[in-house]
Structures are given as C-alpha cells and as structure tokens.
Protein backbone atom coordinates (compact mmCIF):
# COMPACT_ATOMS: atom_id res chain seq x y z
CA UNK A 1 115.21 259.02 200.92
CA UNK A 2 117.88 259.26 203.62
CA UNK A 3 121.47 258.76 203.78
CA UNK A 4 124.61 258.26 206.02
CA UNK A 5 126.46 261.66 206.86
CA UNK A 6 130.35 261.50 205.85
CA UNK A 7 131.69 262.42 209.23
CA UNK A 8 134.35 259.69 208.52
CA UNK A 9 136.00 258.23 205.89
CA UNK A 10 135.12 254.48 207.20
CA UNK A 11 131.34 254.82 206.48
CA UNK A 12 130.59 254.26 203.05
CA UNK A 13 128.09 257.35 201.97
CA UNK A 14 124.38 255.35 200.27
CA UNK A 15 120.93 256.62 199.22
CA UNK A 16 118.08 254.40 199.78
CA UNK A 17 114.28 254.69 199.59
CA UNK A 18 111.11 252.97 202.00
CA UNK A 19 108.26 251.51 200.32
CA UNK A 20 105.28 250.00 202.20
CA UNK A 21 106.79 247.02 201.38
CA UNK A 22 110.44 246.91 200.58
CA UNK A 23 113.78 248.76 201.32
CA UNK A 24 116.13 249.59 198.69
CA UNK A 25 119.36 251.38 199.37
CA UNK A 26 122.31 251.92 197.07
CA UNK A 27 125.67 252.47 198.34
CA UNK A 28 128.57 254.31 196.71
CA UNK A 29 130.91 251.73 195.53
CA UNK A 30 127.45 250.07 193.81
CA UNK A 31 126.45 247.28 196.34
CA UNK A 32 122.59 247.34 196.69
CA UNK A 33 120.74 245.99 199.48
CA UNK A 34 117.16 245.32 198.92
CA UNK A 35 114.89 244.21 201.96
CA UNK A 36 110.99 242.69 201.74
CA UNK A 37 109.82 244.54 205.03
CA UNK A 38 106.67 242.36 205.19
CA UNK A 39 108.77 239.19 205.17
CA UNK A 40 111.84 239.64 206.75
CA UNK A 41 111.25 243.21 208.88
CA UNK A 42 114.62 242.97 210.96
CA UNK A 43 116.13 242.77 207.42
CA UNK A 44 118.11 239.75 207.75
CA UNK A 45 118.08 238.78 204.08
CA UNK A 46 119.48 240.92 201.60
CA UNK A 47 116.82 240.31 198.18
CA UNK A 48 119.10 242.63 195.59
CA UNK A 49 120.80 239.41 194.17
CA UNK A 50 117.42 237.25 194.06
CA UNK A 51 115.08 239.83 192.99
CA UNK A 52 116.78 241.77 190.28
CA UNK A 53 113.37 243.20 188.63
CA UNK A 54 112.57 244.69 192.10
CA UNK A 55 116.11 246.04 192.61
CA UNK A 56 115.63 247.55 189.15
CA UNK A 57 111.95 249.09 190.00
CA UNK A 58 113.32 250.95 193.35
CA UNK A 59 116.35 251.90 191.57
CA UNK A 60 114.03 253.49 188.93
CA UNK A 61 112.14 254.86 192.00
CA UNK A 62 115.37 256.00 193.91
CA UNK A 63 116.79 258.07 190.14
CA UNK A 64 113.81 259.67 189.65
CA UNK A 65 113.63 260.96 193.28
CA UNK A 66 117.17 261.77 193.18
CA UNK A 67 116.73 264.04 189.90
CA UNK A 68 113.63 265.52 191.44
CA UNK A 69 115.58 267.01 194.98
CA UNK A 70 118.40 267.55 192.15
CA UNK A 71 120.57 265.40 194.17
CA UNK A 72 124.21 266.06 192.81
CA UNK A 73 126.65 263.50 192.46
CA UNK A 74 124.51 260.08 193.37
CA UNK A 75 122.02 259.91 190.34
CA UNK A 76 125.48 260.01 188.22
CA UNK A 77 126.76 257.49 190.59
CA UNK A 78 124.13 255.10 190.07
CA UNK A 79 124.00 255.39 186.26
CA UNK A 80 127.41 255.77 185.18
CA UNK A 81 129.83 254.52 188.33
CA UNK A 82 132.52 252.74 188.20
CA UNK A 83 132.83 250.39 191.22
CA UNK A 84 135.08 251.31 193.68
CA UNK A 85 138.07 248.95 195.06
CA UNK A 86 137.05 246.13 197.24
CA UNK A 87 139.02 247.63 200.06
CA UNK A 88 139.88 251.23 200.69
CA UNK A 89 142.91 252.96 202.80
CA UNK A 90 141.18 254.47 206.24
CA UNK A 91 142.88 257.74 207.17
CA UNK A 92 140.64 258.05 210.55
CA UNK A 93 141.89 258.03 213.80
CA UNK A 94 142.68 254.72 215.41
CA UNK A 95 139.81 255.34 217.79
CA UNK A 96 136.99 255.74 214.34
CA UNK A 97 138.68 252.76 212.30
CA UNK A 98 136.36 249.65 211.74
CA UNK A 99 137.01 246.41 212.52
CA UNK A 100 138.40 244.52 209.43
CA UNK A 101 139.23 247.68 207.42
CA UNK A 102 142.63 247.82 206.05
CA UNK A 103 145.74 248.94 208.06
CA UNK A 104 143.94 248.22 211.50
C-alpha cells in the first residue's frame, strides 16, 4: 500500500495496492485506476472501467488492508465518499501549479 504525500494542494492524495498481477489504486475524489501488470507493465491501459469484478476484488483487498494499519480517513473515503468536483481551485504557488488546472 503506498500513497502520494500532500506537499501540495495540486496532487490529488490515493491509496493503491500491488498484486503479482495487477495494480489497483484509488484516488480521493473516487477515480480508480486498475492496471494488468502481466499485460500491459508500463500501464498504458487503465482496466477499472472494463474489469469491474477485479476493481471490486482489489478494492475489497485495499479496505481490508486499510482497516488493518487503521488507516483514518481513506477506508471512509472509499465506502461512503462523495465525489469531489471535476475541477478544484489551486492555491499553490505559480511555480507548483499543473498544467491544465484551473486559474493557470
């Protein structure tokens, strides 16, 4: 399980978890990503949408994990979220902003 440190407000924070096979990773405002390692190992095709029974299996995998390290905040996340805004207002420094994100 690893995720993305929230040194700035542009990166979106995400668990995830590695299988032999596949990649699963669940980001805050509920977009999944879901990678067959074996078949595509530069990850070029996102699976979450075309696989749905896998997605569900490593997010199964990912909650328990997350309630075993008593992970605050994401295992609610997950479960009970309500999806974010499609866009959200950066308050980084011109120099951190992303490319695309609103107000640059």
């Amino acid at each position: 399980m690893v995720n993305n440190p929230r040194w700035n407000l542009d990166f979106m924070d995400w668990r995830g978890l590695v299988t032999r096979r596949c990649k699963y990773a669940f980001y805050e405002t509920g977009v999944e990503l879901l990678f067959d390692l074996d078949a595509d190992p530069y990850e070029m095709r996102n699976l979450a949408h075309d696989a749905p029974d896998v997605c569900e299996q490593m997010r199964g995998k990912l909650l328990a994990l997350l309630r075993e390290t008593r992970e605050p905040f994401f295992d609610v996340l997950i479960e009970h979220g309500v999806p974010c805004p499609p866009r959200a207002i950066s308050v980084a420094d011109d120099a951190y902003r992303i490319l695309g994100a609103q107000g640059s």
